[in-house]
N, C-alpha and C. Protein backbone atom coordinates (compact mmCIF):
# COMPACT_ATOMS: atom_id res chain seq x y z
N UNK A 1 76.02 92.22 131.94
CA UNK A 1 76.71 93.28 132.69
C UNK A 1 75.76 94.46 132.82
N UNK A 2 75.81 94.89 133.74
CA UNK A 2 74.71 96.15 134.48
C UNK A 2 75.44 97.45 134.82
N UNK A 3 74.93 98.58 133.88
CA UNK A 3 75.80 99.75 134.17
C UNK A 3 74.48 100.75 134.58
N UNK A 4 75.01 101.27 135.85
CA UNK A 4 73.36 101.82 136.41
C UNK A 4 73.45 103.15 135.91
N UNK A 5 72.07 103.92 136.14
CA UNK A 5 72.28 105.09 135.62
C UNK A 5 73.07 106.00 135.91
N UNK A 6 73.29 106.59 137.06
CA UNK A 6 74.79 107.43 137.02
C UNK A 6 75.76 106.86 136.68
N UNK A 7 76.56 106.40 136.10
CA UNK A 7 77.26 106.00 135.30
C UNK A 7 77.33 106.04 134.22
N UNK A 8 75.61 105.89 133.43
CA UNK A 8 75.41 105.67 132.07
C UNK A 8 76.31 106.94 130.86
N UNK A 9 76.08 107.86 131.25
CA UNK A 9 77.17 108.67 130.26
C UNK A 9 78.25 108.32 129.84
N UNK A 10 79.34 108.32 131.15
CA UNK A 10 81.02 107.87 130.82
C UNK A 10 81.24 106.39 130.79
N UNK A 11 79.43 105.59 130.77
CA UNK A 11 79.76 104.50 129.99
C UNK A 11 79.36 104.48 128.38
N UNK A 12 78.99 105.22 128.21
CA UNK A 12 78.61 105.47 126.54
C UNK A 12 79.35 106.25 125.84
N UNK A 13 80.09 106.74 126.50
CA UNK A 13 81.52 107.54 126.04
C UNK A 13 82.79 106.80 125.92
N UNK A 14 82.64 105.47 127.03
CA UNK A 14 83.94 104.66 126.64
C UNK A 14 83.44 103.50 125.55
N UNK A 15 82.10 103.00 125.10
CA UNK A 15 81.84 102.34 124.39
C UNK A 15 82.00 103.16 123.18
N UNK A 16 82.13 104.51 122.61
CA UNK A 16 82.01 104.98 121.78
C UNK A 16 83.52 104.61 121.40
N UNK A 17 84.16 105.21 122.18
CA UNK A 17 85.59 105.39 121.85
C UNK A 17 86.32 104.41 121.66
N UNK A 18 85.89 102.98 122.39
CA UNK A 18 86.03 101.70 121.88
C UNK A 18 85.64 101.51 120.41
N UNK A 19 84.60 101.86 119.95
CA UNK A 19 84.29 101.62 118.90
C UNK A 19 85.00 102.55 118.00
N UNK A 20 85.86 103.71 117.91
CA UNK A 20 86.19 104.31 117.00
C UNK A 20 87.91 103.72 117.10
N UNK A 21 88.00 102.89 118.19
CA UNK A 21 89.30 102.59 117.83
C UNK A 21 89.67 101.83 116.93
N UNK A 22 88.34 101.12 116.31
CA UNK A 22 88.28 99.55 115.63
C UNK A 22 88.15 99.95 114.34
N UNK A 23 88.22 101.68 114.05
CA UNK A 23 88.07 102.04 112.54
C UNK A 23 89.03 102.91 112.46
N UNK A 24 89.70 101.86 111.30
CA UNK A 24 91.26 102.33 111.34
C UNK A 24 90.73 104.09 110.36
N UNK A 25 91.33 104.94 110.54
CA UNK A 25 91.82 106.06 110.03
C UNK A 25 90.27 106.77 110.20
N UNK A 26 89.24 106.30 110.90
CA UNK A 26 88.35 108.02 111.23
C UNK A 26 88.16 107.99 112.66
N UNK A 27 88.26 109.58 112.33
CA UNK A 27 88.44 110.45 114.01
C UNK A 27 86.94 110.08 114.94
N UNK A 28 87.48 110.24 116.22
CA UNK A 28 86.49 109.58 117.01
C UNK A 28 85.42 110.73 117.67
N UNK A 29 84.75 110.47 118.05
CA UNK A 29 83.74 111.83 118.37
C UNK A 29 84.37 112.49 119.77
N UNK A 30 84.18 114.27 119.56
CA UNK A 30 85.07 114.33 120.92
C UNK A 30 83.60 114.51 122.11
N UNK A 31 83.94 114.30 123.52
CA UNK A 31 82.89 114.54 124.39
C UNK A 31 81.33 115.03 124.18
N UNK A 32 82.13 116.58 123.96
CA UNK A 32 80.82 117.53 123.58
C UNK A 32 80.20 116.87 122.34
N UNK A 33 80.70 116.22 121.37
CA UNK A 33 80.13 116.10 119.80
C UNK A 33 78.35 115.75 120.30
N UNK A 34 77.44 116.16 119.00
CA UNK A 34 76.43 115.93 118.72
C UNK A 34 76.25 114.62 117.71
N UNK A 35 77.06 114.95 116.64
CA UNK A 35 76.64 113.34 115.97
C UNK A 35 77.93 113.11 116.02
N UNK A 36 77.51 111.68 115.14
CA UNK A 36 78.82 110.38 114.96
C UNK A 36 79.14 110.23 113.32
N UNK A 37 80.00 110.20 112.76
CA UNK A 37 80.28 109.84 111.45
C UNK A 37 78.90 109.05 111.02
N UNK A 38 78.36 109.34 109.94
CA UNK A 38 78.20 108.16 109.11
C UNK A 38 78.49 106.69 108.96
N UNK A 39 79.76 107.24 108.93
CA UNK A 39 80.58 105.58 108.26
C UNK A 39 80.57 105.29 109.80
N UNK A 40 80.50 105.52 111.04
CA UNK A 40 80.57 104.75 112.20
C UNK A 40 79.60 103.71 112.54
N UNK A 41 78.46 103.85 111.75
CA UNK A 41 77.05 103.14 111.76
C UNK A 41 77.46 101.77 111.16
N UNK A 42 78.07 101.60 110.04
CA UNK A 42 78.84 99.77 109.79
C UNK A 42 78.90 99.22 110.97
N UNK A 43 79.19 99.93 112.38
CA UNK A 43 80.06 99.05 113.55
C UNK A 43 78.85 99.64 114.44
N UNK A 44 77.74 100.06 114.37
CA UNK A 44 76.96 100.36 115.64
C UNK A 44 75.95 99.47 115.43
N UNK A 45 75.71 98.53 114.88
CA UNK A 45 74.93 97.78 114.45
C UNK A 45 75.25 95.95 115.65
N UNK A 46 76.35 96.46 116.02
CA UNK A 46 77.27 95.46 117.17
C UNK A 46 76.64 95.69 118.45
N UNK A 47 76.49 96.96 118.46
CA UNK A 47 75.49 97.48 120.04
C UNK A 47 73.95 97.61 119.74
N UNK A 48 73.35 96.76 119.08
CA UNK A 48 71.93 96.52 118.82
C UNK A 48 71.42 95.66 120.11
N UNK A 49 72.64 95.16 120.79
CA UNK A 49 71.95 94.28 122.05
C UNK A 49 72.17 95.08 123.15
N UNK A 50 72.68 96.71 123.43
CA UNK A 50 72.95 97.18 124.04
C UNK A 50 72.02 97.95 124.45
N UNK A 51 70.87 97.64 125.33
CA UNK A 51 69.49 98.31 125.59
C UNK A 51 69.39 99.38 126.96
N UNK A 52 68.84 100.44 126.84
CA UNK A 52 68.90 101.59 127.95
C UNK A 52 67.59 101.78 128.13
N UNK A 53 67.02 101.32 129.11
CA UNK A 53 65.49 101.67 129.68
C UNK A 53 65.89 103.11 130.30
N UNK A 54 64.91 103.75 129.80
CA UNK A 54 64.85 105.01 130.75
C UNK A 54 64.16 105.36 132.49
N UNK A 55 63.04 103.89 132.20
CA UNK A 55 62.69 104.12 133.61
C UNK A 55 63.59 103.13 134.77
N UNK A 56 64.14 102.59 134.45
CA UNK A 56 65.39 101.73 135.26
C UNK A 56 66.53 102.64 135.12
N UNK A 57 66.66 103.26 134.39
CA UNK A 57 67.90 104.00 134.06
C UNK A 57 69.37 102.44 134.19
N UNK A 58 68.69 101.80 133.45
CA UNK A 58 70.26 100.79 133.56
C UNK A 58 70.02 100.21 131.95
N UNK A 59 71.38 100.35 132.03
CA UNK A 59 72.12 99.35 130.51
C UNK A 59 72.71 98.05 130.68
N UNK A 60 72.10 97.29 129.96
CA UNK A 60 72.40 95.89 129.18
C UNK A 60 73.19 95.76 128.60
N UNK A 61 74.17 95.41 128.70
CA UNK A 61 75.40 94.79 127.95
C UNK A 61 75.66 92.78 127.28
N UNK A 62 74.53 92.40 126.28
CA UNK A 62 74.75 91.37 126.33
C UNK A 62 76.22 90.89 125.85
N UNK A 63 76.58 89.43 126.02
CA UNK A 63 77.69 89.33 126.25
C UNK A 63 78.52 89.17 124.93
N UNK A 64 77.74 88.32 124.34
CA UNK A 64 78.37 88.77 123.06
C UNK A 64 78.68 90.11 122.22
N UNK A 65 77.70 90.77 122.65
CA UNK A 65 77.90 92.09 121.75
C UNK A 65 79.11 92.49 122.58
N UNK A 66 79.83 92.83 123.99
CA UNK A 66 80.69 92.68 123.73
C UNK A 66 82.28 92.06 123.64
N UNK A 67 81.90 90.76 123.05
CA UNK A 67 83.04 89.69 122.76
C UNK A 67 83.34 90.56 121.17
N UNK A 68 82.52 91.18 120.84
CA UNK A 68 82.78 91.40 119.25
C UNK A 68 83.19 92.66 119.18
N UNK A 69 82.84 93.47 119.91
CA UNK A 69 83.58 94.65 120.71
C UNK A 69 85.08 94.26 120.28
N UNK A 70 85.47 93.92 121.95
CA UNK A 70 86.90 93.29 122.18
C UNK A 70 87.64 92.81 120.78
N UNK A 71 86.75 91.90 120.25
CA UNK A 71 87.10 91.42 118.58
C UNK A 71 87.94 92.41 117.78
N UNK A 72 86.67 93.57 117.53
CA UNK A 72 86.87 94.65 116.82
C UNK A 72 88.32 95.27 117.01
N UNK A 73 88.17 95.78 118.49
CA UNK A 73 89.49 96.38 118.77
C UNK A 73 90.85 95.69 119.02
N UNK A 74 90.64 94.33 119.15
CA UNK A 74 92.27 93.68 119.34
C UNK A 74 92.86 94.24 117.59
N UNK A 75 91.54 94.35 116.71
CA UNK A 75 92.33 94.66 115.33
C UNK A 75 92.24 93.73 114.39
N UNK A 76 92.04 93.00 114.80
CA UNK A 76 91.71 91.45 114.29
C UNK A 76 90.83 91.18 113.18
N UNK A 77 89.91 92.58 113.46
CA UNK A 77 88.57 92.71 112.18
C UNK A 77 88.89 92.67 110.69
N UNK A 78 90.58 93.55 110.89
CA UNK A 78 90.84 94.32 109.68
C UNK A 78 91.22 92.85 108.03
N UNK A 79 90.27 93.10 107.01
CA UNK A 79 90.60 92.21 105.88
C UNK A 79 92.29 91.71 105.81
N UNK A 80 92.53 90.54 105.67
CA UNK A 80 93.94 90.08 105.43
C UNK A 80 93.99 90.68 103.74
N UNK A 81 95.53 91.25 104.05
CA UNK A 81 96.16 91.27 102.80
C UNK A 81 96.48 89.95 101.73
N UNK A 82 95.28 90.16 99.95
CA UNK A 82 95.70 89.59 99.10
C UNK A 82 96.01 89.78 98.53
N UNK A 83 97.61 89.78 98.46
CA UNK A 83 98.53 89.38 97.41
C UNK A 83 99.41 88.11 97.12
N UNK A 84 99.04 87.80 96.14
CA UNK A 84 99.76 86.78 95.56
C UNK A 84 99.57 86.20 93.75
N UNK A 85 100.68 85.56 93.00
CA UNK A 85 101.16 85.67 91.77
C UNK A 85 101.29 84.00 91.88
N UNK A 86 100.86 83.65 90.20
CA UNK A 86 101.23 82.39 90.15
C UNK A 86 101.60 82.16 88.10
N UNK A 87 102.85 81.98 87.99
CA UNK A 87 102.80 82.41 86.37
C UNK A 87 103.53 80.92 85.36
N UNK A 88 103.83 81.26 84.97
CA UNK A 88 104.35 79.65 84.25
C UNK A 88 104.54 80.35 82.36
N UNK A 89 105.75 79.19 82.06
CA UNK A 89 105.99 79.58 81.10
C UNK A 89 105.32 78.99 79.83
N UNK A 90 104.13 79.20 79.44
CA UNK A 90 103.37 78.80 78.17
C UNK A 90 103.68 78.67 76.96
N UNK A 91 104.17 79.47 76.16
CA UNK A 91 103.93 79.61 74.54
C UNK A 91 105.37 79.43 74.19
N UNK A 92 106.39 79.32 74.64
CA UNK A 92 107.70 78.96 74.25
C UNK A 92 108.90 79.11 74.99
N UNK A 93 109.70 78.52 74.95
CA UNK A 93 110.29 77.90 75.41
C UNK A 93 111.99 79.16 75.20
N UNK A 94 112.36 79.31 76.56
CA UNK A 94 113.76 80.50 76.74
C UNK A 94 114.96 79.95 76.64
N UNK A 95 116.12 80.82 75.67
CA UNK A 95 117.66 80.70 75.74
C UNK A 95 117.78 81.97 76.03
N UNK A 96 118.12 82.53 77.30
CA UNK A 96 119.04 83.69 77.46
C UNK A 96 120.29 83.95 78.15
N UNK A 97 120.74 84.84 77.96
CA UNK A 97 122.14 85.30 78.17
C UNK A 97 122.19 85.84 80.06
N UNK A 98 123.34 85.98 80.17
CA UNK A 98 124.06 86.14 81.85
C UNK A 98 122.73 87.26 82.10
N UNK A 99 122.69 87.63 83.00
CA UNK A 99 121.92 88.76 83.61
C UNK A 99 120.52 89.07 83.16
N UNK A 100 120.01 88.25 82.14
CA UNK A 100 118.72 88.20 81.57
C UNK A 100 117.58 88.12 82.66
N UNK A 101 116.73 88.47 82.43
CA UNK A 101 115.25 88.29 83.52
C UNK A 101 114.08 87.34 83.07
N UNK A 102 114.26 86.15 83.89
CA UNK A 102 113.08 84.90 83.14
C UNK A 102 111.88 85.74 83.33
N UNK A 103 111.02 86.23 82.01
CA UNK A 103 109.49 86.50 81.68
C UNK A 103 108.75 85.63 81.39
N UNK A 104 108.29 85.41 82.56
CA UNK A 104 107.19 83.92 82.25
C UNK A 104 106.06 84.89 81.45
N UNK A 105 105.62 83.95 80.68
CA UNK A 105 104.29 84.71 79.36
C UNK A 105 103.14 84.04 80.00
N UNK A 106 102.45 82.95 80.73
CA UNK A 106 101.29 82.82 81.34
C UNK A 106 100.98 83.18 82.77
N UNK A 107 100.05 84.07 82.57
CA UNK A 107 99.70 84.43 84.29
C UNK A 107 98.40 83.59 84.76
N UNK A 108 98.13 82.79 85.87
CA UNK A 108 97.32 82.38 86.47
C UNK A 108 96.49 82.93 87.19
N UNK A 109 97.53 83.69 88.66
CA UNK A 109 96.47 84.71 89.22
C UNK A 109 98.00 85.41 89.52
N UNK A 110 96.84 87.30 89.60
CA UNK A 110 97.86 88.42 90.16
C UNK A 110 97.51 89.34 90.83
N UNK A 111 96.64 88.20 92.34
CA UNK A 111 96.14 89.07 93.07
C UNK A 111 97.05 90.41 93.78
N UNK A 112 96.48 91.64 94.02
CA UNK A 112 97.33 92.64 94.57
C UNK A 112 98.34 93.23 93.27
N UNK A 113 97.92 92.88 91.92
CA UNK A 113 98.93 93.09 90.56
C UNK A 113 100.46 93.35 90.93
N UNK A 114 100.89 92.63 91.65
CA UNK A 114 102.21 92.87 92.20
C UNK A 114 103.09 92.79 90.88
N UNK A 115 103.07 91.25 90.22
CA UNK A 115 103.64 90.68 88.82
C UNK A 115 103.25 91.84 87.71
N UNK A 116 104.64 91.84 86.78
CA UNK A 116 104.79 92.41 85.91
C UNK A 116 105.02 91.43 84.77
N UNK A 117 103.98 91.04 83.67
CA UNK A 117 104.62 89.84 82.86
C UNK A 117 105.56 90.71 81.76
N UNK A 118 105.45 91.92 81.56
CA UNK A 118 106.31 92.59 80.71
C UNK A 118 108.02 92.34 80.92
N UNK A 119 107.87 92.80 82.49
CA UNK A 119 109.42 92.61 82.97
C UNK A 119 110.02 91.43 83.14
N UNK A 120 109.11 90.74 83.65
CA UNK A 120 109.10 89.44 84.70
C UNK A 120 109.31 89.84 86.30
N UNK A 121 109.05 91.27 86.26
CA UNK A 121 109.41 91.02 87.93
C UNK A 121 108.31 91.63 89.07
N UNK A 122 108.19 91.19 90.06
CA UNK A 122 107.20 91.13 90.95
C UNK A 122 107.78 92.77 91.95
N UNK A 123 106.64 93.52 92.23
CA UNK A 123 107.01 94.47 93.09
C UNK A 123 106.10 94.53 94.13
N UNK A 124 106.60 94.96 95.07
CA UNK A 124 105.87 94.26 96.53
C UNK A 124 104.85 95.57 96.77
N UNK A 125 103.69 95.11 96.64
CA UNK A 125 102.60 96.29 97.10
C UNK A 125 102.40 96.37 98.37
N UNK A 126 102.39 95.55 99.18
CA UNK A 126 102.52 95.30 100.71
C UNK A 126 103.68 94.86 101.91
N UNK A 127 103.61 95.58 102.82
CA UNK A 127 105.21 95.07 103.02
C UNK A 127 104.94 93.85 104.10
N UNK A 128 105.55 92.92 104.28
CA UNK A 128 105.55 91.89 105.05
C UNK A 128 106.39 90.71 104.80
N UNK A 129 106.02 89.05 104.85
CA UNK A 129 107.08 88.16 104.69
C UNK A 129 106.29 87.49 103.47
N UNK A 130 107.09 87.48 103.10
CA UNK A 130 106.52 86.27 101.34
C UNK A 130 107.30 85.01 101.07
N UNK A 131 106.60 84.13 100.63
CA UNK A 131 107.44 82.97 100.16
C UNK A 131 107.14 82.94 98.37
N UNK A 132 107.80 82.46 97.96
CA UNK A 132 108.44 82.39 96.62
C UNK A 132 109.00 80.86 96.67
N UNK A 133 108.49 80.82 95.15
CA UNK A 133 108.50 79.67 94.53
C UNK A 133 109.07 79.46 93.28
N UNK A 134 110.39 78.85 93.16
CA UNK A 134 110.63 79.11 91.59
C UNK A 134 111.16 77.31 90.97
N UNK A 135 110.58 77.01 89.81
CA UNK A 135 110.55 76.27 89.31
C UNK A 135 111.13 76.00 88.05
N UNK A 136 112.13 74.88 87.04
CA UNK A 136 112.48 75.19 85.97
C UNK A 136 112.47 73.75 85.30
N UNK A 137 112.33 73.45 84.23
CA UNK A 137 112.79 72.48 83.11
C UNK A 137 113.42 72.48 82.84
N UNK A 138 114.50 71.98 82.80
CA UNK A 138 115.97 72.77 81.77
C UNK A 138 117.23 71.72 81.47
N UNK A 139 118.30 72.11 80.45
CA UNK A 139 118.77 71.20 80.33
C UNK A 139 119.92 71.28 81.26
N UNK A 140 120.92 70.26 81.30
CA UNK A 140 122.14 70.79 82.59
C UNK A 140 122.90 71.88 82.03
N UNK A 141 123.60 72.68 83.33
CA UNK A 141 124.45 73.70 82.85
C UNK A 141 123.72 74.71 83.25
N UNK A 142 122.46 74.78 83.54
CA UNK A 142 121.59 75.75 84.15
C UNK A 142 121.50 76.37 85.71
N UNK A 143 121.78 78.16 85.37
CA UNK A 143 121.94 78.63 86.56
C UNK A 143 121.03 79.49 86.64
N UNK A 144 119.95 79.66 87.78
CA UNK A 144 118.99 80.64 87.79
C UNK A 144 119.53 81.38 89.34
N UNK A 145 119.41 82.59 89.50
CA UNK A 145 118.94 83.15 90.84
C UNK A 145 117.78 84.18 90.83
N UNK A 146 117.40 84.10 91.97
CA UNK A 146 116.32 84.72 92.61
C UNK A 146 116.52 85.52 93.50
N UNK A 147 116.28 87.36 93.10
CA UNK A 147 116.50 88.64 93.58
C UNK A 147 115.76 89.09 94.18
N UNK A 148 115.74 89.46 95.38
CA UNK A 148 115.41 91.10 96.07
C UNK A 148 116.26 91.88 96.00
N UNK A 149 115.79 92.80 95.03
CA UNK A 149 116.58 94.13 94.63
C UNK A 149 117.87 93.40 93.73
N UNK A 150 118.78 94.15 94.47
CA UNK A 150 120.12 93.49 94.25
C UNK A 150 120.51 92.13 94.68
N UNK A 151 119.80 92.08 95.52
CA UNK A 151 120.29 90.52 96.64
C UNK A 151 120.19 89.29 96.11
N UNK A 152 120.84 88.29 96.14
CA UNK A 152 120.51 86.92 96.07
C UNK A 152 120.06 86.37 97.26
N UNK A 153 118.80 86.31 97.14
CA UNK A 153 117.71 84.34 98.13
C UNK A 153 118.38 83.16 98.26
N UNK A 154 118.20 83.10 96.46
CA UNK A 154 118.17 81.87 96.14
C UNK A 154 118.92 81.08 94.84
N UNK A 155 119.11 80.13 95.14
CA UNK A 155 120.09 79.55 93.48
C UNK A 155 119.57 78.15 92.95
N UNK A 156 119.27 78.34 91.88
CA UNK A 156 118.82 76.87 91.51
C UNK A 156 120.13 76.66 90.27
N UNK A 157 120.24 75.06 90.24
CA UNK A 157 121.25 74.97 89.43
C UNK A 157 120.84 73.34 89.11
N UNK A 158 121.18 73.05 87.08
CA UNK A 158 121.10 71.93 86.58
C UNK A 158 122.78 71.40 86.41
N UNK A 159 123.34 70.27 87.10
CA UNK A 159 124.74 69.76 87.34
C UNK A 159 125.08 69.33 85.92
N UNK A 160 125.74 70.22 85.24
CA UNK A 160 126.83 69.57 84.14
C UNK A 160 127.11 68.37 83.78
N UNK A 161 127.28 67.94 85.30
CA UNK A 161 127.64 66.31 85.02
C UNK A 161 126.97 65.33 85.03
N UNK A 162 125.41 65.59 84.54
CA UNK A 162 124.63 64.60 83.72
C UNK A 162 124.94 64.16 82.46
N UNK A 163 124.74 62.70 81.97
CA UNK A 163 124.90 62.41 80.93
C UNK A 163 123.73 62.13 79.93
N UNK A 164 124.36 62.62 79.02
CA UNK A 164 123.12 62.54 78.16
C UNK A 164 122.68 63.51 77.52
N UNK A 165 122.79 64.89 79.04
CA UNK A 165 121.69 66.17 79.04
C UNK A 165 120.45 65.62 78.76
N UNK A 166 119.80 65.03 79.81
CA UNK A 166 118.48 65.32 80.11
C UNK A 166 118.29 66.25 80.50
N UNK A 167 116.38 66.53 80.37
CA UNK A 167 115.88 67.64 81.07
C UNK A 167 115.96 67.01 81.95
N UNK A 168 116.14 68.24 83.16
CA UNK A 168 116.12 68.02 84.42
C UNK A 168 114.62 69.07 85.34
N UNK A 169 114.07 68.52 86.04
CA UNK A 169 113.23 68.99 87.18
C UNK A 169 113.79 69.90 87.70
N UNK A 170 114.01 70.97 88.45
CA UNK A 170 114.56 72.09 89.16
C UNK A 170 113.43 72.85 90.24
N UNK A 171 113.58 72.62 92.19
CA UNK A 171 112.51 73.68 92.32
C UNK A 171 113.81 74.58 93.68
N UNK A 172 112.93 75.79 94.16
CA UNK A 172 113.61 76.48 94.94
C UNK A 172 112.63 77.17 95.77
N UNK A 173 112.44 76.79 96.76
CA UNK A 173 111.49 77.75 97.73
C UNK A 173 112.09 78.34 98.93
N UNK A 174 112.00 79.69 99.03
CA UNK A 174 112.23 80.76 100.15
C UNK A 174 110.92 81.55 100.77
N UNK A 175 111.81 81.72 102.47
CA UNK A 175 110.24 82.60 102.79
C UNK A 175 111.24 83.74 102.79
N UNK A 176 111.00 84.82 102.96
CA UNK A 176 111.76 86.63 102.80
C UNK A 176 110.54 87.57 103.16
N UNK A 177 111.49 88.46 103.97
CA UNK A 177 110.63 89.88 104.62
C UNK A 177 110.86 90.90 103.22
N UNK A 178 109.93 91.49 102.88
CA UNK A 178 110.02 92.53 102.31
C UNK A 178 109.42 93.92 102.40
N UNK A 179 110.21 94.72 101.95
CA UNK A 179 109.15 96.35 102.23
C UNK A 179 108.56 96.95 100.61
N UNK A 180 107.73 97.82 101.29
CA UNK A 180 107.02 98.51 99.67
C UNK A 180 107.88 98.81 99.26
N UNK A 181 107.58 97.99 97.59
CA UNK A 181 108.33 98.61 96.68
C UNK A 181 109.24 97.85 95.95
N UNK A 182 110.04 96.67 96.93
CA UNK A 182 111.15 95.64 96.35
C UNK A 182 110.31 94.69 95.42
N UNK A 183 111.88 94.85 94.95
CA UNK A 183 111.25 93.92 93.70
C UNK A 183 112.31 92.92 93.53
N UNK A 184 111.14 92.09 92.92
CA UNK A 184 111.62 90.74 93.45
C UNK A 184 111.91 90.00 91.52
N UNK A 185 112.72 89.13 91.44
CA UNK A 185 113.16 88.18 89.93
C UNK A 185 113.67 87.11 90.24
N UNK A 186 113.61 86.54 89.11
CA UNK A 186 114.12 85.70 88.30
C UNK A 186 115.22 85.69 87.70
N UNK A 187 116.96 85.69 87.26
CA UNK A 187 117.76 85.85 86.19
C UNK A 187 118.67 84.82 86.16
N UNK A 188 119.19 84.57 85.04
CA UNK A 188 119.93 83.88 84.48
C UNK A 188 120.95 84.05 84.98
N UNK A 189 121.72 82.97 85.15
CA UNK A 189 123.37 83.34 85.33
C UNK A 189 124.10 82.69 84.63
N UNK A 190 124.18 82.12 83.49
CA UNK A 190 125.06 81.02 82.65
C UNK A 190 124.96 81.49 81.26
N UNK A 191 125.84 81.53 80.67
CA UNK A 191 125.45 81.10 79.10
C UNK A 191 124.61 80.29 78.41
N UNK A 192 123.69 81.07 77.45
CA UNK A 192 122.67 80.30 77.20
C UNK A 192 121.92 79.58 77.98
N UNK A 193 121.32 80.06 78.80
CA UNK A 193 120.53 79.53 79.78
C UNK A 193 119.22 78.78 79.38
N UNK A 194 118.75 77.49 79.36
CA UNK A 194 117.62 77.62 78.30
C UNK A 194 116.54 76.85 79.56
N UNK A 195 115.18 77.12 79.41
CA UNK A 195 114.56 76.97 80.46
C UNK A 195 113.22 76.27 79.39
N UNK A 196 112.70 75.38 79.42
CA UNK A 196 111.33 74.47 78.92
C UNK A 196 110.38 75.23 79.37
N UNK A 197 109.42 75.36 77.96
CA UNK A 197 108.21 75.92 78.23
C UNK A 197 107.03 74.60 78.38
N UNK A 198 105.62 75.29 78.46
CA UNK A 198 104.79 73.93 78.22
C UNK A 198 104.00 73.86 79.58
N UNK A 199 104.31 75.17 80.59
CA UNK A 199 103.93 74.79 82.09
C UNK A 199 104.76 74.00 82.99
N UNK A 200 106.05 73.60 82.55
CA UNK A 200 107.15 73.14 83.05
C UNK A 200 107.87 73.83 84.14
N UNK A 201 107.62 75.12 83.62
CA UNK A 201 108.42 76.09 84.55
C UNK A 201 107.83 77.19 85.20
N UNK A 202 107.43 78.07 86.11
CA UNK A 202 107.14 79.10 86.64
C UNK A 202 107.48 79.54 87.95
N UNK A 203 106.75 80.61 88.43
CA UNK A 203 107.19 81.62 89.17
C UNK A 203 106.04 81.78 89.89
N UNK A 204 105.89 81.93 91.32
CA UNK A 204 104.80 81.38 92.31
C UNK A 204 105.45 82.49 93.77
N UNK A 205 104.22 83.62 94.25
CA UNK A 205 104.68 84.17 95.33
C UNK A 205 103.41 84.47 95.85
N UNK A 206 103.67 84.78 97.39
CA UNK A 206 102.30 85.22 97.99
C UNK A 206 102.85 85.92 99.53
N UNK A 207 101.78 86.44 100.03
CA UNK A 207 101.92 87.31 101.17
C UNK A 207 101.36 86.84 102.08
N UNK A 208 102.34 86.22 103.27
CA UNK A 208 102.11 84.84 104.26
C UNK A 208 101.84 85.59 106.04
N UNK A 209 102.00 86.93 105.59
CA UNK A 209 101.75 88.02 107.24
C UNK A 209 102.53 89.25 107.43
């Protein structure tokens, strides 16, 4: 692409301003300005193919430099959000009461430290849609739900009317929108709720967009 010399200004003024749109939160240079941020130089390194002869008075626009342009500014540049939790219950094995909060004691990963292993409960550092994963060992008679905030997701439940009382397998997966700040559990709903440790059981979330 060929931008001849009269032109060349208020084309280096809209390439600028292109380029400051692609950096989220610093101000863009106004007209008159003399310099450019600092930190604008990370992204001017994109117009290295962007050549201005002075005795042609014309600019080069190769084409890629700007496909990566365009790149930049659809927004597309910006790092994806990592958060996500993966925990399991290790060192022993839970009986708790109605309204209790399953504290899984092994953490795997807690990217974005959303997970609290103190509490057991996850608080959303980013707001968007998450899926959740909850898993249990347990014997029948077992009632778990799974909270935002106040809300019930989700219900996992071991049927009474096994014989024997075997352990039973238990899983529950939801996707859910959330905003900064909710927090998300695990709790009991039964008497004596008792849940198998051993890696049998845990608690699994992540941030899907």
């Amino acid at each position: 692409m060929l931008v001849h010399g009269l032109f060349y200004k208020e084309f280096q003024k809209m390439l600028l301003i292109l380029l400051c749109v692609s950096l989220s939160g610093l101000p863009c240079p106004t007209y008159g300005g003399n310099t450019l941020q600092a930190s604008l130089q990370t992204k001017v390194d994109l117009l290295k193919s962007l050549i201005y002869d002075n005795t042609k008075a014309t600019v080069t626009l190769d084409s890629s430099a700007l496909k990566q342009l365009i790149h930049i500014s659809s927004g597309s540049s910006s790092p994806p959000h990592r958060v996500s939790f993966s925990v399991n219950l290790e060192s022993k094995s839970l009986t708790l009461g109605v309204g209790q909060i399953v504290k899984f004691d092994a953490v795997l990963t807690n990217d974005g430290n959303g997970y609290d292993d103190r509490t057991g409960v996850f608080t959303c550092p980013v707001a968007g849609t998450y899926m959740f994963v909850v898993d249990a060992l347990s014997y029948p008679g077992l009632w778990l739900f799974l909270k935002v905030n106040k809300k019930t997701v989700a219900k996992l439940h071991v049927s009474a009317n096994y014989k024997d009382k075997p352990l039973v397998q238990i899983s529950r997966t939801v996707i859910v929108t959330l905003k900064f700040g909710d927090h998300v559990k695990v709790e009991n709903q039964g008497n004596n709720g008792f849940i198998n440790h051993g890696l049998y059981s845990g608690f699994t979330g992540f941030f899907l967009y």
